[in-house]
C-alpha atoms as a PDB file:
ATOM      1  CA  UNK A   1       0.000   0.000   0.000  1.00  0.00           C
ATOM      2  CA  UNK A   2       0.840   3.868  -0.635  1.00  0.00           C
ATOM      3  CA  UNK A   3       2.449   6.089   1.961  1.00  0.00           C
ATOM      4  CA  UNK A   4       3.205   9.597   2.346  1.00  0.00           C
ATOM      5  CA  UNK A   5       6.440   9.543   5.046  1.00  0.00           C
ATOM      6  CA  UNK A   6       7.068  12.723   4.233  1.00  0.00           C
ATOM      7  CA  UNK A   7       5.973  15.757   1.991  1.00  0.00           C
ATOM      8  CA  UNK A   8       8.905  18.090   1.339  1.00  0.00           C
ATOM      9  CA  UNK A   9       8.231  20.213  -1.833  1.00  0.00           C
ATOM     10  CA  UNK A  10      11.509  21.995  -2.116  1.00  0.00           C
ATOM     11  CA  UNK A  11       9.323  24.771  -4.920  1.00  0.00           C
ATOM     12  CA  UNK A  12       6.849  26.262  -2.142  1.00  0.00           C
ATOM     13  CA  UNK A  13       8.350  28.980   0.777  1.00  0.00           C
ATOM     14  CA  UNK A  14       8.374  28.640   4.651  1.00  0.00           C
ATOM     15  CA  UNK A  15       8.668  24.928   5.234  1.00  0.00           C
ATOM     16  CA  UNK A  16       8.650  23.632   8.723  1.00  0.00           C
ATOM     17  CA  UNK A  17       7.888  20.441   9.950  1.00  0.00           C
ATOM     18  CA  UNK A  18       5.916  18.850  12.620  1.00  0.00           C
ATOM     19  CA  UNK A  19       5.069  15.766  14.278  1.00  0.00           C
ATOM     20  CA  UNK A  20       2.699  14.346  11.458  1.00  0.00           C
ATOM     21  CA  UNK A  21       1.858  17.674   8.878  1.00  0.00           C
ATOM     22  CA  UNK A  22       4.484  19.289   6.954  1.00  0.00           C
ATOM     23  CA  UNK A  23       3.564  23.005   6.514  1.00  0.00           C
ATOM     24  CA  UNK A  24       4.421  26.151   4.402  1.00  0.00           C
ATOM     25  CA  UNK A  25       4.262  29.666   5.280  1.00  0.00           C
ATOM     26  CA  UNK A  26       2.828  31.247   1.837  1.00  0.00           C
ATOM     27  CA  UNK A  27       3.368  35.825   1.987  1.00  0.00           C
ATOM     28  CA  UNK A  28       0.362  36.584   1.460  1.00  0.00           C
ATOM     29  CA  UNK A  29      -0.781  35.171   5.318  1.00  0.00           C
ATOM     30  CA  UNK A  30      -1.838  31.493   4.114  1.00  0.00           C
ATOM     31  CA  UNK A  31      -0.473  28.509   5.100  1.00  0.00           C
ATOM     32  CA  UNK A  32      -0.741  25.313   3.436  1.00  0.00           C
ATOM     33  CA  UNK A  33      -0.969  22.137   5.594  1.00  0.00           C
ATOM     34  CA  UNK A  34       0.151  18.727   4.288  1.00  0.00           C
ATOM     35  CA  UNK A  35      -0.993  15.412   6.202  1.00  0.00           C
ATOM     36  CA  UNK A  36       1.762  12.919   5.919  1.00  0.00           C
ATOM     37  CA  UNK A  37       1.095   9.034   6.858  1.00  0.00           C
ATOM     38  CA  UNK A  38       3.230   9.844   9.987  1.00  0.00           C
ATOM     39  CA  UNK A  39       2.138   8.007  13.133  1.00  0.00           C
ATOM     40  CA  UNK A  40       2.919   9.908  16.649  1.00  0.00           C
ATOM     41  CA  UNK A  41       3.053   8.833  19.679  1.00  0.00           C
ATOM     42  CA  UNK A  42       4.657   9.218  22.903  1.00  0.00           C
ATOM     43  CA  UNK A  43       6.146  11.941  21.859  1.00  0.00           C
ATOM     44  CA  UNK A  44       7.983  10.214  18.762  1.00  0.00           C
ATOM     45  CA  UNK A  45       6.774   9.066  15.300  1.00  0.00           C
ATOM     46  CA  UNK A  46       6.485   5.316  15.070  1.00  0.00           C
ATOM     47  CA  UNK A  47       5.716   4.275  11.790  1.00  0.00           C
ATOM     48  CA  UNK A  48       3.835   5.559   8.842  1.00  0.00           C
ATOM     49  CA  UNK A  49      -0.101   3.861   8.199  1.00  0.00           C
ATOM     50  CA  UNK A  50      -1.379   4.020   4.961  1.00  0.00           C
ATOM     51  CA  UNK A  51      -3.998   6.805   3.905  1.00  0.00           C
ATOM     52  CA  UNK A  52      -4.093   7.787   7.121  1.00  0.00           C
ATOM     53  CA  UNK A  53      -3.117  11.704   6.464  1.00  0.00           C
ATOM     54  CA  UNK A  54      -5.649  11.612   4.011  1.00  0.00           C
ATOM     55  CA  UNK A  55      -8.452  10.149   6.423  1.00  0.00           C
ATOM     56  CA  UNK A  56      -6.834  12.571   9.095  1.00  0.00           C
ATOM     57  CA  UNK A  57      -7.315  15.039   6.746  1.00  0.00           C
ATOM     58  CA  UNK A  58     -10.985  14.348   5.507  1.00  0.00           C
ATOM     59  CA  UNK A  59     -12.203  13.620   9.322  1.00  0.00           C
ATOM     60  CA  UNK A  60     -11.475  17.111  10.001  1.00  0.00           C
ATOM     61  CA  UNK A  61     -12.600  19.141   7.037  1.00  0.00           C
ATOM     62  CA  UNK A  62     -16.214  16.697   8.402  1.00  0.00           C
ATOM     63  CA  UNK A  63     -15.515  18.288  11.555  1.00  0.00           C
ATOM     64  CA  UNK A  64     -14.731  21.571  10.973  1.00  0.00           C
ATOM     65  CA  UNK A  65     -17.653  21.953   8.500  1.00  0.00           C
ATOM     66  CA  UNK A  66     -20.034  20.534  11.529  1.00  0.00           C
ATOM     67  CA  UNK A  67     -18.728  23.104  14.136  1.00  0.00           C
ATOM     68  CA  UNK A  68     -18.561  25.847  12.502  1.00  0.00           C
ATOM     69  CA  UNK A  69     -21.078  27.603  14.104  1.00  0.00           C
ATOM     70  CA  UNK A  70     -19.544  27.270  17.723  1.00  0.00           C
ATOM     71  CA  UNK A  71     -16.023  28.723  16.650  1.00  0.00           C
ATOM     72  CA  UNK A  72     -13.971  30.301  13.657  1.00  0.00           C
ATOM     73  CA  UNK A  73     -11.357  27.804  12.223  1.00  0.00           C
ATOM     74  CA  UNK A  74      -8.541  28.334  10.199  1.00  0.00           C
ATOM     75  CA  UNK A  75      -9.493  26.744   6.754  1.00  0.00           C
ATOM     76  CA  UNK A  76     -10.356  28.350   3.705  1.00  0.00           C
ATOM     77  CA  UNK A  77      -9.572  25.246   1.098  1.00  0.00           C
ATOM     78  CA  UNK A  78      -8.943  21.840   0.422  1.00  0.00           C
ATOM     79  CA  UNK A  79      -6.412  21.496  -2.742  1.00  0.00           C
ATOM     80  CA  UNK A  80      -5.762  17.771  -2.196  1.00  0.00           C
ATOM     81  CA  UNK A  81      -7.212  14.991  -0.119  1.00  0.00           C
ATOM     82  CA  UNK A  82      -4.274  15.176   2.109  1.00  0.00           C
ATOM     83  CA  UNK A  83      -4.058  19.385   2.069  1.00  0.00           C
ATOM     84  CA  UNK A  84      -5.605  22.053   3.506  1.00  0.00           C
ATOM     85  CA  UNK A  85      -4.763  25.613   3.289  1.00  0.00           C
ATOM     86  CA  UNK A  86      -5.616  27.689   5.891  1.00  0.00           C
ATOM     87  CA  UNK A  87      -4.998  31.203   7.203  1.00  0.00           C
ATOM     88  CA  UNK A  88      -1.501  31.152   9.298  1.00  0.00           C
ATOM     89  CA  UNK A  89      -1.904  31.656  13.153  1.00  0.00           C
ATOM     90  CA  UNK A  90       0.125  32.733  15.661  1.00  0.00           C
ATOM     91  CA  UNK A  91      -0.948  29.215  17.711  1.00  0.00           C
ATOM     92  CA  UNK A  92      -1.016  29.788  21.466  1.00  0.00           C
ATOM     93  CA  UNK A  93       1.268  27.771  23.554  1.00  0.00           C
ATOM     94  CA  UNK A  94      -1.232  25.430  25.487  1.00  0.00           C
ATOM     95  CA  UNK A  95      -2.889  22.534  24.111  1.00  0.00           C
ATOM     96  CA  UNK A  96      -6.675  22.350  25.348  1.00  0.00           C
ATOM     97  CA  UNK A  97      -7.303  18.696  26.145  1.00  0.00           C
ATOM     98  CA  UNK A  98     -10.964  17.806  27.119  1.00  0.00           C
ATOM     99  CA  UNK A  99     -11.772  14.318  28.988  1.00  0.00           C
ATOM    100  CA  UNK A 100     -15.109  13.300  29.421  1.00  0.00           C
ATOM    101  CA  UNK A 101     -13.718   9.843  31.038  1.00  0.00           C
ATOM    102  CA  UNK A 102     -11.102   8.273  32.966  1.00  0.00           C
ATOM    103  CA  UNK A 103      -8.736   6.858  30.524  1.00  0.00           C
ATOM    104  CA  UNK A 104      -5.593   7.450  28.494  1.00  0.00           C
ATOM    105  CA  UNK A 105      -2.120   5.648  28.044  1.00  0.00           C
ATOM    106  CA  UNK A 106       0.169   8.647  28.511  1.00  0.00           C
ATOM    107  CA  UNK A 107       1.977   9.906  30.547  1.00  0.00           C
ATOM    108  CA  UNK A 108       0.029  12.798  30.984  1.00  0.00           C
ATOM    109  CA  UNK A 109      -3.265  10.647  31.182  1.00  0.00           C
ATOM    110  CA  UNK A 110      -5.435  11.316  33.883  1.00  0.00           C
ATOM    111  CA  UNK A 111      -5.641   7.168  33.735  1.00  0.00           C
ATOM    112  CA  UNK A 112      -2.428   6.867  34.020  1.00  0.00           C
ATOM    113  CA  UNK A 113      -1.564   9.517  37.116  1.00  0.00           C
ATOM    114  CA  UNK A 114      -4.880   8.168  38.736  1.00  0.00           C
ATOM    115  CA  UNK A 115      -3.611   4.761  39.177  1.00  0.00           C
ATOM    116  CA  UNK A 116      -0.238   5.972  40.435  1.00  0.00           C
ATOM    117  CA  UNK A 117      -2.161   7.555  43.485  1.00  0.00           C
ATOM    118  CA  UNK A 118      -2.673  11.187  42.349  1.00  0.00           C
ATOM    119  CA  UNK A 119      -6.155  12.457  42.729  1.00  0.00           C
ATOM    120  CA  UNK A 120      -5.368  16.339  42.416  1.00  0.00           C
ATOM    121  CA  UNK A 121      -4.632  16.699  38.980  1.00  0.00           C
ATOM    122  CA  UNK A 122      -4.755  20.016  36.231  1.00  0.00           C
ATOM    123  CA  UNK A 123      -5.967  21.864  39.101  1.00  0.00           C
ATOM    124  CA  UNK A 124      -8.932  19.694  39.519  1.00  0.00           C
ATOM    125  CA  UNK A 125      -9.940  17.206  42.697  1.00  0.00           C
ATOM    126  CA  UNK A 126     -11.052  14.090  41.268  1.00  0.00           C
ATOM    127  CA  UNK A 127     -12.591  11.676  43.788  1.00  0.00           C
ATOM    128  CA  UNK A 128     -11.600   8.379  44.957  1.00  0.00           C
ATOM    129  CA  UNK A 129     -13.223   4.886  43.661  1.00  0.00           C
ATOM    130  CA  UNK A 130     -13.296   5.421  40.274  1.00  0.00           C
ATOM    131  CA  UNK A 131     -12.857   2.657  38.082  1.00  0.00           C
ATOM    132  CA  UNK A 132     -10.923   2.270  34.723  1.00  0.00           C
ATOM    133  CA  UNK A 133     -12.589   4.508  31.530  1.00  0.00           C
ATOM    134  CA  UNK A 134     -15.310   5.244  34.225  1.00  0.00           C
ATOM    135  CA  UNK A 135     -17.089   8.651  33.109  1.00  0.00           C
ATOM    136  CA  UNK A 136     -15.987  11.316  34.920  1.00  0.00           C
ATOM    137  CA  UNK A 137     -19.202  13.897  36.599  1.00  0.00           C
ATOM    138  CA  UNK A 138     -19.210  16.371  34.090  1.00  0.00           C
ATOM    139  CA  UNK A 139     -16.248  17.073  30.665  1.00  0.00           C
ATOM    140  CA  UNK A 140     -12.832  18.375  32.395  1.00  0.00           C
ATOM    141  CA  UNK A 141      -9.935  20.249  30.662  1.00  0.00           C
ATOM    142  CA  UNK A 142      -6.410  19.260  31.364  1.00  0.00           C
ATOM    143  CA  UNK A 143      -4.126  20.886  29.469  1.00  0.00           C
ATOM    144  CA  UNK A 144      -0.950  21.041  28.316  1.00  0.00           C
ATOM    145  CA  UNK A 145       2.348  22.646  27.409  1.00  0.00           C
ATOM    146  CA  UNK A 146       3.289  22.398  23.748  1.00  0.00           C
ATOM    147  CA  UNK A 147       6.976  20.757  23.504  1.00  0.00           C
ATOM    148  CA  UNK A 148       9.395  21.140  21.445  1.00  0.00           C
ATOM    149  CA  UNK A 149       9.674  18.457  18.592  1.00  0.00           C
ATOM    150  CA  UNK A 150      10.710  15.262  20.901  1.00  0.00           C
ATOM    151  CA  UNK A 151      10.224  16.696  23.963  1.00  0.00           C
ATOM    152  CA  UNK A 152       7.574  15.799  26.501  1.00  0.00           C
ATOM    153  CA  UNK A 153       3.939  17.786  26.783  1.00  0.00           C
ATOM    154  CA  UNK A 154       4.113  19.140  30.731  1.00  0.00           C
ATOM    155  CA  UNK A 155       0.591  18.876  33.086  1.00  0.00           C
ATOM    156  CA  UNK A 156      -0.716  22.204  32.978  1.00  0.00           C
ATOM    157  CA  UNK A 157      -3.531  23.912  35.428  1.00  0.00           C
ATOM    158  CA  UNK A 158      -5.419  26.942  34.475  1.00  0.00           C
ATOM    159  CA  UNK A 159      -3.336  29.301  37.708  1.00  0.00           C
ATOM    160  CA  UNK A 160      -0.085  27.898  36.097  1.00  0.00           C
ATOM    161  CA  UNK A 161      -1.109  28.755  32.794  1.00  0.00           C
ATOM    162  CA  UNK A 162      -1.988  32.312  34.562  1.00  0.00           C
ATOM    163  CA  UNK A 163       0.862  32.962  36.159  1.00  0.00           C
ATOM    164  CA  UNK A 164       3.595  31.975  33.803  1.00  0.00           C
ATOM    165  CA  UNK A 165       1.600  34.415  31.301  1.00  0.00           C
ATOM    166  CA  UNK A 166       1.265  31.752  28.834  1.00  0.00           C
ATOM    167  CA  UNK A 167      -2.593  32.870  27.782  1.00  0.00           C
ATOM    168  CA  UNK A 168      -4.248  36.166  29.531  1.00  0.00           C
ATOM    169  CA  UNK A 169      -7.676  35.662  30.995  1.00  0.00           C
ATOM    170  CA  UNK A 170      -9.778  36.561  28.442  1.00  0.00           C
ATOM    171  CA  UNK A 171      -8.270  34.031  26.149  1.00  0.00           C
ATOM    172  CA  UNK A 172      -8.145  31.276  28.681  1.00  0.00           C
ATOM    173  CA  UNK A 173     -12.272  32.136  28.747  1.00  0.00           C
ATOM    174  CA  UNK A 174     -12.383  32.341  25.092  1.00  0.00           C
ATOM    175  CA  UNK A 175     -10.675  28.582  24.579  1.00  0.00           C
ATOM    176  CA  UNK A 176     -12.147  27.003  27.823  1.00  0.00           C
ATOM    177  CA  UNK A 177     -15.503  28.118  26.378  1.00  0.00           C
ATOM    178  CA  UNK A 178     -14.828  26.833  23.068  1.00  0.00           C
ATOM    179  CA  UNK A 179     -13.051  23.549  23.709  1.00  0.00           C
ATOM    180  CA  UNK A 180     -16.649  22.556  26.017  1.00  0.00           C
ATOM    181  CA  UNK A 181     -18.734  23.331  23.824  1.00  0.00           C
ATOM    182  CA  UNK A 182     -16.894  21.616  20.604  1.00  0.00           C
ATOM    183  CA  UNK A 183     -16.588  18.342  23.149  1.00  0.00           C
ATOM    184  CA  UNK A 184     -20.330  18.987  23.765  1.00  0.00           C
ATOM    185  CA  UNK A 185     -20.948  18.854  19.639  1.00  0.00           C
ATOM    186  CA  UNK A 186     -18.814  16.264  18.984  1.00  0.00           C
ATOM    187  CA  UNK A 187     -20.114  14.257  22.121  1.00  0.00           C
ATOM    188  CA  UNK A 188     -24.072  14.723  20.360  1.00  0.00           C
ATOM    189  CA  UNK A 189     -22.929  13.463  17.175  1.00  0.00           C
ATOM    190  CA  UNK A 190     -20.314  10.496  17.808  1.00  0.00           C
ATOM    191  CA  UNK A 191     -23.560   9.501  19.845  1.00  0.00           C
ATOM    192  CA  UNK A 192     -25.835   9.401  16.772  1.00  0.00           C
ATOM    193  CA  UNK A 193     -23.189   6.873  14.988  1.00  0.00           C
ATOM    194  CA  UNK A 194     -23.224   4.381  17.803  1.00  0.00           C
ATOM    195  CA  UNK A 195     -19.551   5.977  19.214  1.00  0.00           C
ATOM    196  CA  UNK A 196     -18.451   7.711  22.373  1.00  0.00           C
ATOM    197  CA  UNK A 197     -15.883  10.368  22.082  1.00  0.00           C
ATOM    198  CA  UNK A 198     -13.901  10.017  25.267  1.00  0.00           C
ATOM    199  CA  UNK A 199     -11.406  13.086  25.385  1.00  0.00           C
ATOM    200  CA  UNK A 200      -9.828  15.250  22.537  1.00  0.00           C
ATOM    201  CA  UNK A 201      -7.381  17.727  22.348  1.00  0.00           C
ATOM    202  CA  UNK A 202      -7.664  21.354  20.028  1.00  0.00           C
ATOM    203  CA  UNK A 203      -4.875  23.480  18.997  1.00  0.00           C
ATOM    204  CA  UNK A 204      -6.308  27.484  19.192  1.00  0.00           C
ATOM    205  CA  UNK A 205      -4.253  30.169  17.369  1.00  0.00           C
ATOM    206  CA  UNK A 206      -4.837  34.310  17.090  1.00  0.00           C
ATOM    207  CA  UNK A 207      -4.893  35.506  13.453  1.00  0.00           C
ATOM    208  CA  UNK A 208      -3.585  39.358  13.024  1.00  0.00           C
ATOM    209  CA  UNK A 209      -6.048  40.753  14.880  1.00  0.00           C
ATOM    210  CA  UNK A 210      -5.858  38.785  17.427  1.00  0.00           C
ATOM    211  CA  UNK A 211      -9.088  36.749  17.289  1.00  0.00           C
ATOM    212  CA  UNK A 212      -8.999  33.171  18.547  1.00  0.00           C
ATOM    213  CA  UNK A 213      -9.326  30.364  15.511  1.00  0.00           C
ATOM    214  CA  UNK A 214      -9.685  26.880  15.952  1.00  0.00           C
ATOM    215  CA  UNK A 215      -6.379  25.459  14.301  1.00  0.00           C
ATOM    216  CA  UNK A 216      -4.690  21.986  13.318  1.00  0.00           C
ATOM    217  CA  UNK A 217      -7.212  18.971  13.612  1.00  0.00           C
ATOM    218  CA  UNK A 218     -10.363  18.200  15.331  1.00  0.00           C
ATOM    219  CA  UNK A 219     -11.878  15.249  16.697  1.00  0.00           C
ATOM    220  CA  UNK A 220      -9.471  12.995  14.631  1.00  0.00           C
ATOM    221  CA  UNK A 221      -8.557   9.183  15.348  1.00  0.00           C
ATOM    222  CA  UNK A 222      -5.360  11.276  15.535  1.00  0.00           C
ATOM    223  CA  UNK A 223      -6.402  13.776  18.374  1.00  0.00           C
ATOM    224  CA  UNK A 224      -9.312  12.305  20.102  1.00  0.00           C
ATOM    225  CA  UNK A 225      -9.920   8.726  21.375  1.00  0.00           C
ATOM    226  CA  UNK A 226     -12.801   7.266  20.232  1.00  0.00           C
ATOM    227  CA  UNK A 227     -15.074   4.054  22.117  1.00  0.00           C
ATOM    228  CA  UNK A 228     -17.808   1.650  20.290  1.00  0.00           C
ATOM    229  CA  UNK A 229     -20.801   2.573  22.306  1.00  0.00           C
ATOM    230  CA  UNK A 230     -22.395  -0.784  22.207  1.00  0.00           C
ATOM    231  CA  UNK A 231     -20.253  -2.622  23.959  1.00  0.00           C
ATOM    232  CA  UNK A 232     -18.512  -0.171  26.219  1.00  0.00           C
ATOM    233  CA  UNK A 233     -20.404  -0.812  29.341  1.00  0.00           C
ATOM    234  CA  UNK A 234     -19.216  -4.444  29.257  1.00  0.00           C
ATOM    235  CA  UNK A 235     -15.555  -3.464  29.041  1.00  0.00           C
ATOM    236  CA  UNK A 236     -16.009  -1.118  31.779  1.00  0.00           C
ATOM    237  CA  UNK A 237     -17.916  -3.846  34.137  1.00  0.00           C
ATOM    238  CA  UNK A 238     -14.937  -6.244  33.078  1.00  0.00           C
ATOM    239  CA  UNK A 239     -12.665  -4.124  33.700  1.00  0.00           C
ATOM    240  CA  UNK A 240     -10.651  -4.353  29.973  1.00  0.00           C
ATOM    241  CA  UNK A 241      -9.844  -1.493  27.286  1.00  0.00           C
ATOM    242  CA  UNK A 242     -13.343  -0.448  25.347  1.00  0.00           C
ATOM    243  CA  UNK A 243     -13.073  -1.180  21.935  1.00  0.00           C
ATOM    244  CA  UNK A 244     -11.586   1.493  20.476  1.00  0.00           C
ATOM    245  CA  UNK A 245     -11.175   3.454  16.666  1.00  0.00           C
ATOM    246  CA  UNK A 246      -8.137   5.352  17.321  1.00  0.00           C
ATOM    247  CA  UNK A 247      -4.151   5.493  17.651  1.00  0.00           C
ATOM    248  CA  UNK A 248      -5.071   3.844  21.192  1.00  0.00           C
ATOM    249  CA  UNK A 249      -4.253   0.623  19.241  1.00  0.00           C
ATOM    250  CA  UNK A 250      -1.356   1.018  18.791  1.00  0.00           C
ATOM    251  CA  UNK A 251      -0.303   3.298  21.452  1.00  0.00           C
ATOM    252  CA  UNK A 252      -1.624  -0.250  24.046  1.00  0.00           C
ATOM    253  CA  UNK A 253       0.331  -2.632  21.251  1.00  0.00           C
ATOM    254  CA  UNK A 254       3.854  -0.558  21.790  1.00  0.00           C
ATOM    255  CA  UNK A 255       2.909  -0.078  25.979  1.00  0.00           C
ATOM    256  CA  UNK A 256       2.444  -3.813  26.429  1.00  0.00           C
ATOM    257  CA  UNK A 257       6.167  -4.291  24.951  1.00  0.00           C
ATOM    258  CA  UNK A 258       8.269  -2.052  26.572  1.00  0.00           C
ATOM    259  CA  UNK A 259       8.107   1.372  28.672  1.00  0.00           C
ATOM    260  CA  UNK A 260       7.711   3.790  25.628  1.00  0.00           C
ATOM    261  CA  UNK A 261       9.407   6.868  27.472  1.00  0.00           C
ATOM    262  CA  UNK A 262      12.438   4.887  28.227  1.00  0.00           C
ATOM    263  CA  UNK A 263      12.643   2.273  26.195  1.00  0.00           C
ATOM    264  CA  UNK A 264      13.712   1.071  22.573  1.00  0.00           C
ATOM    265  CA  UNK A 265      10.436   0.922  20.718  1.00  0.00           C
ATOM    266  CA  UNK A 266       9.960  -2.355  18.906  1.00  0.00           C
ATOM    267  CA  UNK A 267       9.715  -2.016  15.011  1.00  0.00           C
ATOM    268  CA  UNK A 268       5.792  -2.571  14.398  1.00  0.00           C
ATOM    269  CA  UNK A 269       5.043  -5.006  12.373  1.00  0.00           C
ATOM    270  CA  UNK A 270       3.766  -4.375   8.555  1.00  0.00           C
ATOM    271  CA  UNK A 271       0.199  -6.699   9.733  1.00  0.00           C
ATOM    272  CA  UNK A 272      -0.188  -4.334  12.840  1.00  0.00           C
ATOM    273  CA  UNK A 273       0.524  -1.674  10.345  1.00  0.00           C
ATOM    274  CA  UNK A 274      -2.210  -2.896   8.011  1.00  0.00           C
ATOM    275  CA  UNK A 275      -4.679  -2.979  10.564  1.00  0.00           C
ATOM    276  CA  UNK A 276      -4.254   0.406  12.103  1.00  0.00           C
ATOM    277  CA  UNK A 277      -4.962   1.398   8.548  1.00  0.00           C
ATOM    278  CA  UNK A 278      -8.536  -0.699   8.175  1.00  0.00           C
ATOM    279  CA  UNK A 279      -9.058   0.985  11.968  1.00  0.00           C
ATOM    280  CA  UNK A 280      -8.493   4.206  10.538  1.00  0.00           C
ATOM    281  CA  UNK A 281     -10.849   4.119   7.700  1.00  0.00           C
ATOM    282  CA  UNK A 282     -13.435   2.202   9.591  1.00  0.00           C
ATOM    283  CA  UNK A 283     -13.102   5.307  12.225  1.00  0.00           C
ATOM    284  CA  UNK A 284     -13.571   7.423   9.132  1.00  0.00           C
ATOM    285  CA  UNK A 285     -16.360   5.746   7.936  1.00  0.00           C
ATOM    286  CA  UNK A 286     -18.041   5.303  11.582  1.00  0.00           C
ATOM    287  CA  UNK A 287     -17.594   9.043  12.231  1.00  0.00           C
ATOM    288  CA  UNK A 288     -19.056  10.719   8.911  1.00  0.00           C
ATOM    289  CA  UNK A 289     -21.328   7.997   7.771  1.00  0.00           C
ATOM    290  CA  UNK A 290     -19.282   8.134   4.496  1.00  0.00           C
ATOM    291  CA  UNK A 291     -17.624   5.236   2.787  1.00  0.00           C
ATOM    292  CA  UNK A 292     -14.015   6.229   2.406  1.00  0.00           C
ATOM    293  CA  UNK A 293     -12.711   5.884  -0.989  1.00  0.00           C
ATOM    294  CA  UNK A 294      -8.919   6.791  -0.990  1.00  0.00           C
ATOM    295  CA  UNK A 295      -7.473   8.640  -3.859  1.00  0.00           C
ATOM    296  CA  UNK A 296      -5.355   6.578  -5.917  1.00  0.00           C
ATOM    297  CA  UNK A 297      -4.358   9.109  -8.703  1.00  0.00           C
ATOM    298  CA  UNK A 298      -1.046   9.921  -9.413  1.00  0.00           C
ATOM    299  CA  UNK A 299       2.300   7.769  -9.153  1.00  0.00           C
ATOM    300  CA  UNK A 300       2.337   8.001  -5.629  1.00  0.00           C
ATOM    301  CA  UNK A 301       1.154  10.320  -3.566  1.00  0.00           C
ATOM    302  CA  UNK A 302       3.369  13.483  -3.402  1.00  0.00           C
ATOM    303  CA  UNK A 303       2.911  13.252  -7.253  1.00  0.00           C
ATOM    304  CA  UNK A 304      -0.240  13.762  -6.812  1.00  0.00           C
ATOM    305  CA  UNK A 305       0.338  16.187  -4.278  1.00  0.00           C
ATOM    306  CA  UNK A 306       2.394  18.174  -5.939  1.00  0.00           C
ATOM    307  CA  UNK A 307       0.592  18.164  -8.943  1.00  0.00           C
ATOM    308  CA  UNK A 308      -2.699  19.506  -7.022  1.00  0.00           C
ATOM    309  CA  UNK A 309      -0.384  22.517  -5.759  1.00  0.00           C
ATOM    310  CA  UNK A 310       1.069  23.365  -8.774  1.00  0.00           C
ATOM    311  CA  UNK A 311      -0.858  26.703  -8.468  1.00  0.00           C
ATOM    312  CA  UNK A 312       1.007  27.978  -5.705  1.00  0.00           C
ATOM    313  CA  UNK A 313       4.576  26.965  -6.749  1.00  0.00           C
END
């Protein structure tokens, strides 16, 4: 199968990379956004799945069209299956992560610190007793620090985020405010299509005059974690992982192996590879209601990338 590792196009201006998109700074304020097949995780990239920047890709552009009266987001077209171009943000230096359960695999996982014994968390008191991907009262925020490429996201609470001046008040209102009710949305409608959507994260920027956009992804296999409704309460009474359409697969194949932050990670094997690809057009196809059809044109797929951004060469 087709892969897009990478997507360096050495004619277009203001290339940077990051974890999974390769982007380019155009003068006239746009930026174009390429989704590679680039799988991250635990703060490193551990393979490459097959369409899945295009299904990234697609899942969002559902999104974003299906939110777009709760918040202004960045996009203003899609060029190629795997491209958007959007207006370029300044992005703010917090990532807004919104849990509606007790779960996660990261270090940063309120799952994760739970079991260790924490209980004050983010700034938030979360009670004793609960079980495994037990829901949690009411939707939290936890967020984080963005890190450098490689580093590790940092536990943030809304006083630290305060205090070290990394967002003012009023924006900290403005994103709180918009990250609930986007969790809300997304919530309604992964509930329609048989699916619970656990947690997310969203990426905010300000544009030039300082207005706060919706950037990146949202509610992605990629960026959110995603349960099968149906048969979630059994998991939870057993006390095993819900069945899941998201990098959680994985993200619980490389944890069972060896500690991920310390560690050598294993090579994953090209049939686990496969399958995270059938997982992430199945997610695709469970989230929209649309079959997904990838596009096959071109001799691979930065061909076909290329040839789709000709125009702004």
């Amino acid at each position: 199968m087709r892969t897009l590792p990478d997507a360096f196009i050495p004619e277009l201006p203001g290339h940077y990379s990051g974890k999974v998109r390769e982007n380019y700074d155009l003068a006239d304020g746009r930026r174009i956004i390429i989704a590679t097949d680039r799988l991250s995780a635990f703060d490193t990239i551990l393979t490459s799945i097959p369409c899945k920047g295009e299904i990234l890709t697609q899942t969002a552009r559902y999104w974003f069209e299906e939110t777009a009266d709760i918040c202004p987001n960045h996009v203003l077209e899609y060029p190629d299956p795997n491209v958007v171009v959007g207006t370029r943000l300044d992005i703010l230096p917090v990532e807004i992560v919104v849990r509606g359960y007790l779960a996660g695999t990261t270090s940063t996982s309120i799952l994760t610190r739970y079991k260790r014994g924490d209980r004050d968390m983010y700034g938030i008191r979360l009670p004793d007793g609960l079980r495994d991907n037990e829901g949690l009262a009411e939707p939290i925020i936890t967020p984080t620090s963005k890190a450098a490429h490689g580093g590790h996201d940092e536990p943030l609470s809304k006083a630290e985020i305060l205090e070290q001046g990394l967002l003012t008040q009023a924006q900290w209102d403005t994103v709180s405010d918009y990250a609930l009710r986007l969790f809300a949305r997304g919530q309604q409608r992964a509930t329609e299509r048989g699916l619970i959507l656990a947690d997310t994260k969203y990426e905010f920027g300000t544009d030039k005059n300082g207005t706060i956009i919706l950037a990146d992804e949202i509610h992605t296999p990629d960026s959110s974690r995603y349960w099968i409704a149906s048969s979630y309460e059994q998991a939870l009474a057993s006390g095993s992982r819900p069945e899941s359409f998201d990098k959680d697969f994985i993200r619980s194949w490389v944890s069972a192996r060896c500690d991920p932050y310390n560690d050598p990670i294993p090579e994953i094997p090209d049939e686990i590879v496969e399958q995270a690809s059938r997982v992430y057009a199945q997610a695709y196809e469970a989230i929209t209601g649309k079959e997904f059809v990838p596009d096959v044109s071109g001799d691979t797929v930065l061909d076909r990338i290329r040839a789709n951004l000709a125009g702004y060469f």
